[in-house]
N, C-alpha and C. Protein backbone atom coordinates (compact mmCIF):
# COMPACT_ATOMS: atom_id res chain seq x y z
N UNK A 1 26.93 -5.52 19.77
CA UNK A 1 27.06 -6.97 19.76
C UNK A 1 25.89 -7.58 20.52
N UNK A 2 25.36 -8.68 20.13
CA UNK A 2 24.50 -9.11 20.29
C UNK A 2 24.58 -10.48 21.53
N UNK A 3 23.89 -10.42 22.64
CA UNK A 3 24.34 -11.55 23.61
C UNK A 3 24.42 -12.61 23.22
N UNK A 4 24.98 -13.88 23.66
CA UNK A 4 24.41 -14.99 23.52
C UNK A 4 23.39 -15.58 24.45
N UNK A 5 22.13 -16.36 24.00
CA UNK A 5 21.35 -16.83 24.73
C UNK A 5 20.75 -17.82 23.57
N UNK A 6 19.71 -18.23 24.60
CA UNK A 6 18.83 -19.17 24.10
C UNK A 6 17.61 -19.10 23.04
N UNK A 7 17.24 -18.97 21.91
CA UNK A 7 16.48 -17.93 21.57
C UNK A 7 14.59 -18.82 22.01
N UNK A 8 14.74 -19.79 22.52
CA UNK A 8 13.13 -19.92 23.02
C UNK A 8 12.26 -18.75 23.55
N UNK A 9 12.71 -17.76 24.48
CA UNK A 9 11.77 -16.84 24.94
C UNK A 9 11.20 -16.49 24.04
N UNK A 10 11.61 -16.02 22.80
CA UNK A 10 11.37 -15.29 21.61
C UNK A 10 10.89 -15.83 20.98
N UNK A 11 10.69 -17.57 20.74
CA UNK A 11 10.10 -18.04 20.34
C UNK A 11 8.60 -17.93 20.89
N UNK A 12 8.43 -18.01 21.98
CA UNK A 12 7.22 -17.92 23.07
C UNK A 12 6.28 -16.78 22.41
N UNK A 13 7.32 -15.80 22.52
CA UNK A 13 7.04 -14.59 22.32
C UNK A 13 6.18 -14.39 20.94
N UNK A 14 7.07 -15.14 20.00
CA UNK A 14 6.17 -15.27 18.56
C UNK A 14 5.41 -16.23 18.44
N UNK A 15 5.04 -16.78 19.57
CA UNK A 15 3.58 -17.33 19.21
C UNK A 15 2.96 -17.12 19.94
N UNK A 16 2.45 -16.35 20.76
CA UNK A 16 1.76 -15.08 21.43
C UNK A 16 1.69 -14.21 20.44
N UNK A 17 2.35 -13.86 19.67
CA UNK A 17 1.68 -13.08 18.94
C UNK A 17 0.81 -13.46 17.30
N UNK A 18 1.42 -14.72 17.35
CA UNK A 18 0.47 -15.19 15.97
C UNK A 18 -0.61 -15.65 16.65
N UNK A 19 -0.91 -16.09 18.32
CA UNK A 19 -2.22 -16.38 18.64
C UNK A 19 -3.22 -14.90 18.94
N UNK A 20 -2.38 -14.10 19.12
CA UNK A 20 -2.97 -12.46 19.00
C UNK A 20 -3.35 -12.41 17.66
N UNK A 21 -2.91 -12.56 16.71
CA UNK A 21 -3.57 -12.43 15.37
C UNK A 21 -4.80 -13.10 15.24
N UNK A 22 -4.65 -14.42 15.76
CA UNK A 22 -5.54 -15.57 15.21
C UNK A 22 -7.14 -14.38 16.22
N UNK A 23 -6.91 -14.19 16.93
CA UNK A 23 -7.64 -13.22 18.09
C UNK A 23 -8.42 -11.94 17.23
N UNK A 24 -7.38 -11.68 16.18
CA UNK A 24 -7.74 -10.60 15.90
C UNK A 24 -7.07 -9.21 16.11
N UNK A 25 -6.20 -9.49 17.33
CA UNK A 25 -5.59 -8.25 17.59
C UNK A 25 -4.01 -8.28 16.75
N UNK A 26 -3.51 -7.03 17.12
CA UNK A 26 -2.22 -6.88 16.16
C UNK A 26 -1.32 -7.59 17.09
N UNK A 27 -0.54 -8.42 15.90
CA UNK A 27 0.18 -8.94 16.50
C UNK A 27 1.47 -9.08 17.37
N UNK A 28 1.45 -8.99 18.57
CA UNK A 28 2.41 -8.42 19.36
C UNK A 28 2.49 -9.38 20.88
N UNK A 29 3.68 -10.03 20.78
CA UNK A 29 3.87 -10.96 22.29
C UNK A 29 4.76 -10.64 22.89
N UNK A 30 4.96 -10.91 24.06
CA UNK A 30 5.84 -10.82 25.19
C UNK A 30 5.64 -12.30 26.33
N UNK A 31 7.03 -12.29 26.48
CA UNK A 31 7.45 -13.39 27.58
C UNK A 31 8.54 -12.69 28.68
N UNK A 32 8.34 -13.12 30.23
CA UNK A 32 9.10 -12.46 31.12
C UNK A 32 9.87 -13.65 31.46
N UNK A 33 11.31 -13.34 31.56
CA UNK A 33 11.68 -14.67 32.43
C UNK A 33 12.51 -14.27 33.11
N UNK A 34 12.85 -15.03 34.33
CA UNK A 34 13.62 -14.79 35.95
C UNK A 34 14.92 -14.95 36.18
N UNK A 35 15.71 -14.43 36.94
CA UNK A 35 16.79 -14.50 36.81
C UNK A 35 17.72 -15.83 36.44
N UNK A 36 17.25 -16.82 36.71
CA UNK A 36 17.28 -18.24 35.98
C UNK A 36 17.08 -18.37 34.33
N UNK A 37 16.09 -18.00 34.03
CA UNK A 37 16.06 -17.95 32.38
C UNK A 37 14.75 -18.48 32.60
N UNK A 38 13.80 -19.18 33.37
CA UNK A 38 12.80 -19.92 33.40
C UNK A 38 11.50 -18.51 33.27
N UNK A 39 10.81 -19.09 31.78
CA UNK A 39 9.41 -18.28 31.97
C UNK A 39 8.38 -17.91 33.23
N UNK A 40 8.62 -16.89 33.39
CA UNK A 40 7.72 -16.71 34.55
C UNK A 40 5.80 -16.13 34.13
N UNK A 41 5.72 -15.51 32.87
CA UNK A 41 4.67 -15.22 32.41
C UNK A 41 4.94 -14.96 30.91
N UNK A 42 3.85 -14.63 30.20
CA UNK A 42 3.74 -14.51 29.16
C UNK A 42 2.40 -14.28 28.34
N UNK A 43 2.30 -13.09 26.97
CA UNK A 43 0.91 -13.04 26.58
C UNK A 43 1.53 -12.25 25.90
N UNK A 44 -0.01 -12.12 25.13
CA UNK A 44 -0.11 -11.30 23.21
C UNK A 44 -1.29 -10.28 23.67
N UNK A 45 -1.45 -9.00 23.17
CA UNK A 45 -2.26 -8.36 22.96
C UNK A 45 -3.31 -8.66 22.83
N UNK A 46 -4.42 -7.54 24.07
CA UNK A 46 -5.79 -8.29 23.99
C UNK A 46 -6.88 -6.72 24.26
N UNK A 47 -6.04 -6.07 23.34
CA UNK A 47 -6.65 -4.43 23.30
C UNK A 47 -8.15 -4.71 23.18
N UNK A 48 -7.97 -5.07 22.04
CA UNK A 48 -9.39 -5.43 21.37
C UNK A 48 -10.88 -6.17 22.31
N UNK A 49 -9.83 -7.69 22.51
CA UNK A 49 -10.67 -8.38 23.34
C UNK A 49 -11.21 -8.02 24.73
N UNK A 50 -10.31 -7.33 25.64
CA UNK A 50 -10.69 -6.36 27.20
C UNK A 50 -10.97 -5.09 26.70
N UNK A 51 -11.50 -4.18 25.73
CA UNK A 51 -11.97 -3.07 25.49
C UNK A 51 -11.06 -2.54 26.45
N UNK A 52 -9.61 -2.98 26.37
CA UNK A 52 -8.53 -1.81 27.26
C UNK A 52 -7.68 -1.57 26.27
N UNK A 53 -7.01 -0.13 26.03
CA UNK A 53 -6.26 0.14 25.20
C UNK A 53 -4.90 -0.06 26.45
N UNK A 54 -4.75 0.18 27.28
CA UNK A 54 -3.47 -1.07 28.08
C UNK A 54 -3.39 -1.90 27.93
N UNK A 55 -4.09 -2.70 27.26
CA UNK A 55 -3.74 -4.13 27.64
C UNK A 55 -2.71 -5.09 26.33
N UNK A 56 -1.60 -4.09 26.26
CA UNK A 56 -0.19 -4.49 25.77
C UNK A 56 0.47 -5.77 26.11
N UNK A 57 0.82 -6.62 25.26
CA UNK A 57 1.21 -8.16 25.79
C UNK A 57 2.42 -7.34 26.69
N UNK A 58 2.98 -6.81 26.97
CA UNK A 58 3.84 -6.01 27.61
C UNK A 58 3.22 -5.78 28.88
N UNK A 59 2.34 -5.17 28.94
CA UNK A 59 1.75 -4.32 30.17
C UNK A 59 0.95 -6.54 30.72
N UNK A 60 0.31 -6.81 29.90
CA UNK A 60 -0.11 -7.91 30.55
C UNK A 60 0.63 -8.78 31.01
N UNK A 61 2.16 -9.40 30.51
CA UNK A 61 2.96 -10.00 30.92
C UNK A 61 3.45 -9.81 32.31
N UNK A 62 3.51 -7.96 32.49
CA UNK A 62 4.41 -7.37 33.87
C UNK A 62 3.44 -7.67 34.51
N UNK A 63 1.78 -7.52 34.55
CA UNK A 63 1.18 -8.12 35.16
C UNK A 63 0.95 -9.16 35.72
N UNK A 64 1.68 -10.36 35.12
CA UNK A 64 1.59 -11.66 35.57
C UNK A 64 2.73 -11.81 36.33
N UNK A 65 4.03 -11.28 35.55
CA UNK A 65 5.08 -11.68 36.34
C UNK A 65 5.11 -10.69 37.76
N UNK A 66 4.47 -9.62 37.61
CA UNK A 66 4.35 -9.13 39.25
C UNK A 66 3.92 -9.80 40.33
N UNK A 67 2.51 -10.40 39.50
CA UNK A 67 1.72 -10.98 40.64
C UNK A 67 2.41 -12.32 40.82
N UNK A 68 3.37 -13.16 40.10
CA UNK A 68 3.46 -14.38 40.25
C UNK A 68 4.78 -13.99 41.04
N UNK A 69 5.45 -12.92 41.58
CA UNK A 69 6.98 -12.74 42.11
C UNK A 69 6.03 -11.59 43.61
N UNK A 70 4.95 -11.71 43.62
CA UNK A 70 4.44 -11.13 44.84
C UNK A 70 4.85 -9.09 44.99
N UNK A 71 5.37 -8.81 43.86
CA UNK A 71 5.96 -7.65 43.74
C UNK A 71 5.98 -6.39 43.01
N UNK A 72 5.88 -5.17 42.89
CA UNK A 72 5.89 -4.69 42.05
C UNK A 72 7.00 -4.13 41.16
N UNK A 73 8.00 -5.22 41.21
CA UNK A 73 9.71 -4.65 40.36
C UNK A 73 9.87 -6.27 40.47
N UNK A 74 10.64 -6.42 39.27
CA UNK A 74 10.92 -7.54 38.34
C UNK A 74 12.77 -7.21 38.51
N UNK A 75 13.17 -7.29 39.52
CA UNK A 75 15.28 -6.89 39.27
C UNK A 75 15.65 -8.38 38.74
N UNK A 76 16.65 -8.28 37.79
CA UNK A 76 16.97 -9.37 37.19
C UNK A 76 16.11 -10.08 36.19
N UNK A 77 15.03 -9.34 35.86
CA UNK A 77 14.33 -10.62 35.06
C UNK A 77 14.58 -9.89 33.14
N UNK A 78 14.46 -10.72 32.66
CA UNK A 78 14.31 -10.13 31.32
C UNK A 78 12.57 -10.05 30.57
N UNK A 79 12.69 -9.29 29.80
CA UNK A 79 11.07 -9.01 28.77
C UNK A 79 11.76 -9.57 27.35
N UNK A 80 10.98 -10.48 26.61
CA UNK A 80 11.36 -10.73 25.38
C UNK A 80 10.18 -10.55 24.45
N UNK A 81 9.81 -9.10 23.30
CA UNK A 81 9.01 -9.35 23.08
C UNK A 81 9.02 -8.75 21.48
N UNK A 82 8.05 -8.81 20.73
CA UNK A 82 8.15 -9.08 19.30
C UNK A 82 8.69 -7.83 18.06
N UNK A 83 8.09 -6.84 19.34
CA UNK A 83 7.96 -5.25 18.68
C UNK A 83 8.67 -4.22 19.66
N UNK A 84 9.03 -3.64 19.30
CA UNK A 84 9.86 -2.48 20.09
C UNK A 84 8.72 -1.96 20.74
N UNK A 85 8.64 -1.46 22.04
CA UNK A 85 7.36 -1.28 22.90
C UNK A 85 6.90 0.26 22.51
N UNK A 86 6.28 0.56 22.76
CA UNK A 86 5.58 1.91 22.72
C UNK A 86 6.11 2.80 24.11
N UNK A 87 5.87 4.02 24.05
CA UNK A 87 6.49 4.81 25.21
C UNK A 87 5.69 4.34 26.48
N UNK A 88 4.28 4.03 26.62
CA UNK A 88 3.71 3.13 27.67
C UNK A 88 3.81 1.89 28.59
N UNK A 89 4.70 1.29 26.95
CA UNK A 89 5.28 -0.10 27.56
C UNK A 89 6.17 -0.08 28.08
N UNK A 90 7.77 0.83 27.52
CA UNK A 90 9.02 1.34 27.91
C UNK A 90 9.00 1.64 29.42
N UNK A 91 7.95 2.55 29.44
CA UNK A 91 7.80 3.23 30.64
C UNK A 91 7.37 2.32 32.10
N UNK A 92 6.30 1.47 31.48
CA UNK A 92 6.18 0.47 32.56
C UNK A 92 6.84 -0.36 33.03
N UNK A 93 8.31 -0.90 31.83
CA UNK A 93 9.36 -1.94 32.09
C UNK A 93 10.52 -1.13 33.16
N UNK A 94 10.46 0.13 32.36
CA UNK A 94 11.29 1.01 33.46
C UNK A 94 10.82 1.10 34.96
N UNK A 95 9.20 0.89 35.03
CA UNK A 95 8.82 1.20 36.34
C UNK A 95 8.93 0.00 37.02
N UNK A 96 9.25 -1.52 36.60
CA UNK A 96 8.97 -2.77 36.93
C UNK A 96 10.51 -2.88 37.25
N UNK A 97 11.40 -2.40 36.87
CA UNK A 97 12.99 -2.76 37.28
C UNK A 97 13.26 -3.88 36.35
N UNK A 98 13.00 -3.89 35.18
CA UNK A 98 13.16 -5.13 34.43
C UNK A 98 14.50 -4.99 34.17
N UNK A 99 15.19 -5.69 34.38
CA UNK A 99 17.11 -5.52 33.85
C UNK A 99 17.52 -5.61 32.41
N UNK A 100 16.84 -6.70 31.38
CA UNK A 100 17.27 -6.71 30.09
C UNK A 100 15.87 -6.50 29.36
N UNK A 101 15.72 -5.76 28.17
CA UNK A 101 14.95 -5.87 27.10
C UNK A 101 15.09 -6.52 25.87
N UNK A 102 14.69 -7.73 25.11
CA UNK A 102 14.49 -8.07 24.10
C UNK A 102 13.83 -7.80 22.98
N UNK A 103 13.94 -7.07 22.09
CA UNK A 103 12.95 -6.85 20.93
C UNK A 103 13.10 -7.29 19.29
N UNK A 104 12.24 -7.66 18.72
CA UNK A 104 12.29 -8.12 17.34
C UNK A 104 12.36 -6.74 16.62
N UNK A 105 11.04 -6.44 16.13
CA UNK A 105 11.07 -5.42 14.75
C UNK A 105 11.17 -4.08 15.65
N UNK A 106 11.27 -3.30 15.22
CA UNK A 106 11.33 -1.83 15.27
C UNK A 106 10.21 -1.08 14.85
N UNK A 107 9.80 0.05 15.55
CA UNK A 107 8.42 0.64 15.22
C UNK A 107 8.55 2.07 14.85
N UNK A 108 8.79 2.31 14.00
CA UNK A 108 9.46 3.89 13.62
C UNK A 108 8.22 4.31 13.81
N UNK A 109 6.88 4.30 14.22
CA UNK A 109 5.68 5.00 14.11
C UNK A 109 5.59 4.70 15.43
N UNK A 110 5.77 3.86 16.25
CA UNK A 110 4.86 3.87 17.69
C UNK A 110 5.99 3.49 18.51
N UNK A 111 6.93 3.22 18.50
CA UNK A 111 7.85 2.91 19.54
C UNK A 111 8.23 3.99 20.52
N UNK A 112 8.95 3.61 21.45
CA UNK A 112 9.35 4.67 22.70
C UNK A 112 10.83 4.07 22.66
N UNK A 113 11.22 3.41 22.60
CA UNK A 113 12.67 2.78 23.24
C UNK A 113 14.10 3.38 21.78
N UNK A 114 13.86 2.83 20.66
CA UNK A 114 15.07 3.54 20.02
C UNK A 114 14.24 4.74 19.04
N UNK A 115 12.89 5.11 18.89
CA UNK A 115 12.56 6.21 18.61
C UNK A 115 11.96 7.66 19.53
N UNK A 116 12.09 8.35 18.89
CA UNK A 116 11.41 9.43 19.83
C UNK A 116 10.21 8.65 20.41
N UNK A 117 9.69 9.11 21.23
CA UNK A 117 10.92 9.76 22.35
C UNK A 117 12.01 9.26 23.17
N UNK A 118 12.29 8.06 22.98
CA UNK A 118 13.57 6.74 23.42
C UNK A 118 13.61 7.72 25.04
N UNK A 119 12.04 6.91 25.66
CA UNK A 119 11.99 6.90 27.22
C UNK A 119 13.25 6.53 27.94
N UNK A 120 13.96 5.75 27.36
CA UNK A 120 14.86 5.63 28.61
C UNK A 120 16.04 6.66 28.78
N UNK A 121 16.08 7.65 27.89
CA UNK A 121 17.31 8.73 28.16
C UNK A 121 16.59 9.58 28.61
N UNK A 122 15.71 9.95 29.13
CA UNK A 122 14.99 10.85 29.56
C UNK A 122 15.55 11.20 31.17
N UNK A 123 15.77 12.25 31.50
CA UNK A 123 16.17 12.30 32.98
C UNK A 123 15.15 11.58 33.94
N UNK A 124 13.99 12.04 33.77
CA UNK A 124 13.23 11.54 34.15
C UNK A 124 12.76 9.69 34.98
N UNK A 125 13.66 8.99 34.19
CA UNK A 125 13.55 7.85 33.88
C UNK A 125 14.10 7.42 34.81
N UNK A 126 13.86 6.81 36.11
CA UNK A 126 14.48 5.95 36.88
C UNK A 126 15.39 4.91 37.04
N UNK A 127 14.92 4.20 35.44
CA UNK A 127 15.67 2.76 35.73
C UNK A 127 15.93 2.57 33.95
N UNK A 128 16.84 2.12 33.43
CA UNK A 128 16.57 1.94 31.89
C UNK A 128 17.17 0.80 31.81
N UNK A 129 16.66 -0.81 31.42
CA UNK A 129 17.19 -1.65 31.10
C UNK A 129 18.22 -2.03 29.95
N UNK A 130 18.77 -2.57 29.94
CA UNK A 130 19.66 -2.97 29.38
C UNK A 130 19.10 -3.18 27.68
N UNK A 131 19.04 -2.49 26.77
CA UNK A 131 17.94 -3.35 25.35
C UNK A 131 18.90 -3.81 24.41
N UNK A 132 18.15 -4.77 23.76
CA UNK A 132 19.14 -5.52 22.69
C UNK A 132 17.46 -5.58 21.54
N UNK A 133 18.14 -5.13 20.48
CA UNK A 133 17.01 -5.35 19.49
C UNK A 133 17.38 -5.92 18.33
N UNK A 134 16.08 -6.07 17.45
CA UNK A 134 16.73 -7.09 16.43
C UNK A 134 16.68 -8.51 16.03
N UNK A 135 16.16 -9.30 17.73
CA UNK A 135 16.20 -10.79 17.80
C UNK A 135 15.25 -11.05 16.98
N UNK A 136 14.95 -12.20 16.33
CA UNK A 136 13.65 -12.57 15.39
C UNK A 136 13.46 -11.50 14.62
N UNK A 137 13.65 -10.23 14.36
CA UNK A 137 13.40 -9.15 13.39
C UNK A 137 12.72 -9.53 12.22
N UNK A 138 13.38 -10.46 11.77
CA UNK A 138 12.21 -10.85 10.18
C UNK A 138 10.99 -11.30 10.40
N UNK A 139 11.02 -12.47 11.19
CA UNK A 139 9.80 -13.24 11.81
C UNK A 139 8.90 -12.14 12.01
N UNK A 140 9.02 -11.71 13.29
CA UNK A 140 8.14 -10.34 13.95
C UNK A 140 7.67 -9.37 12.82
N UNK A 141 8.63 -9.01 12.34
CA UNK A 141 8.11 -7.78 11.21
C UNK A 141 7.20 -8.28 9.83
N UNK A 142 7.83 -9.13 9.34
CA UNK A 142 6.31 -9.85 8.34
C UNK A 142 5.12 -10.32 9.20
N UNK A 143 5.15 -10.56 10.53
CA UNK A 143 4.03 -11.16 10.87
C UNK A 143 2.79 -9.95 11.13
N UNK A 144 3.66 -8.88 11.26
CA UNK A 144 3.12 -7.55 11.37
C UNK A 144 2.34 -7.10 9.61
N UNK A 145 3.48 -7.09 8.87
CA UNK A 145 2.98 -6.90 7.71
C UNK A 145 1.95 -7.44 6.65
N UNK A 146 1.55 -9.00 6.98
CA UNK A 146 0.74 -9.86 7.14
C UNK A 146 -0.53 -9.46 7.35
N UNK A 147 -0.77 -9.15 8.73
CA UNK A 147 -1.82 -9.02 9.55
C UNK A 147 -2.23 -7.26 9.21
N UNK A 148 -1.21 -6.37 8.90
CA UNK A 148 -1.95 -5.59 8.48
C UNK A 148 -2.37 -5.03 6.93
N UNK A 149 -1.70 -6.19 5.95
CA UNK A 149 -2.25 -6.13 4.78
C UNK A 149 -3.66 -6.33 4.65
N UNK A 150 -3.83 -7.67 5.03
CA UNK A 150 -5.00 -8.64 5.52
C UNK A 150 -5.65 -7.36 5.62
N UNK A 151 -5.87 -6.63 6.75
CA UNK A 151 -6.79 -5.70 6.98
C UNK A 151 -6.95 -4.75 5.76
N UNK A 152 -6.07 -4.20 5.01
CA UNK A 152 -6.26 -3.34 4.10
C UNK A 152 -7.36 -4.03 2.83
N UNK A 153 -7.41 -4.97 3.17
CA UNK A 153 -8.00 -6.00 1.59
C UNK A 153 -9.47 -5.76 1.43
C-alpha cells in the first residue's frame, strides 16, 4: 500500500530531471525533504557535466542536504527521486540515515534497491529505509525512454 502524501517532491524531482536532459545527461532527479516535508535540497544528474561518474542527482542531493543540516545522516528526512537508485546511490542513502525512499520507474539493468543486488537486505547494511516505489512511474519511465531513443537516432 502506497502512503498518502503530497506528490510535489516528485514533482521537483521530475523536473530535475527533464532539466538533466535538457543538460544532456540521463535523465534522473532527486529532492530531499525534512522531517517537516519542506525541501531541503535537490538536483538532476551532472555525470557528464563534472566529468564525475558520482555525481548521481542522488549522491548530489545528500550532498546538499548534508551540508545544509551541518551533518553527515539525514534521520527523518525523505529522498524522492525519479529512478530506482543504483547500488551506489542505495548505499549512500543507507549511509546518510535517510528514513523513507521514494522512487518512480524501476531499473531492472542498474538498480540496487528492488534488483540484485537489493543493498538493503544485505547483512551488511546498517540502516535500510523505508522504500515505496512506483510514484510518477509513467512520467519517469517515458522520460527515460525519450531521452534514450533520441540518442539511438
Amino acid at each position: 500500500m502506497k502512503p498518502a502524501f503530497s506528490d510535489s517532491p516528485m514533482q521537483l524531482a521530475l523536473a530535475e530531471a527533464r532539466a538533466a536532459a535538457a543538460r544532456g545527461e540521463v535523465p534522473v532527479g532527486a529532492v530531499i525533504t525534512d522531517p517537516s516535508g519542506a525541501v531541503v535540497a535537490q538536483a538532476g544528474n551532472r555525470t557528464r557535466e563534472l566529468n564525475d561518474p558520482t555525481a548521481h542527482a542522488e549522491i548530489l542531493a545528500l550532498r546538499a542536504a548534508c551540508a545544509a543540516a551541518g551533518s553527515e545522516r539525514l534521520p527523518g528526512h525523505a529522498l524522492w527521486v525519479t529512478l530506482e537508485p543504483c547500488p551506489m546511490c542505495a548505499a549512500a542513502i543507507g549511509f546518510a540515515r535517510v528514513a523513507r525512499l521514494y522512487y518512480g520507474a524501476s531499473d531492472p539493468k542498474s538498480g540496487g534497491v528492488a534488483q540484485p543486488p537489493r543493498v538493503y537486505t544485505h547483512p551488511q547494511c546498517h540502516h535500510a529505509p523505508e522504500v515505496y516505489d512506483g510514484i510518477a512511474e509513467d512520467e519517469a519511465a517515458a522520460m527515460l525512454r525519450q531521452f534514450f531513443a533520441a540518442l539511438r537516432k
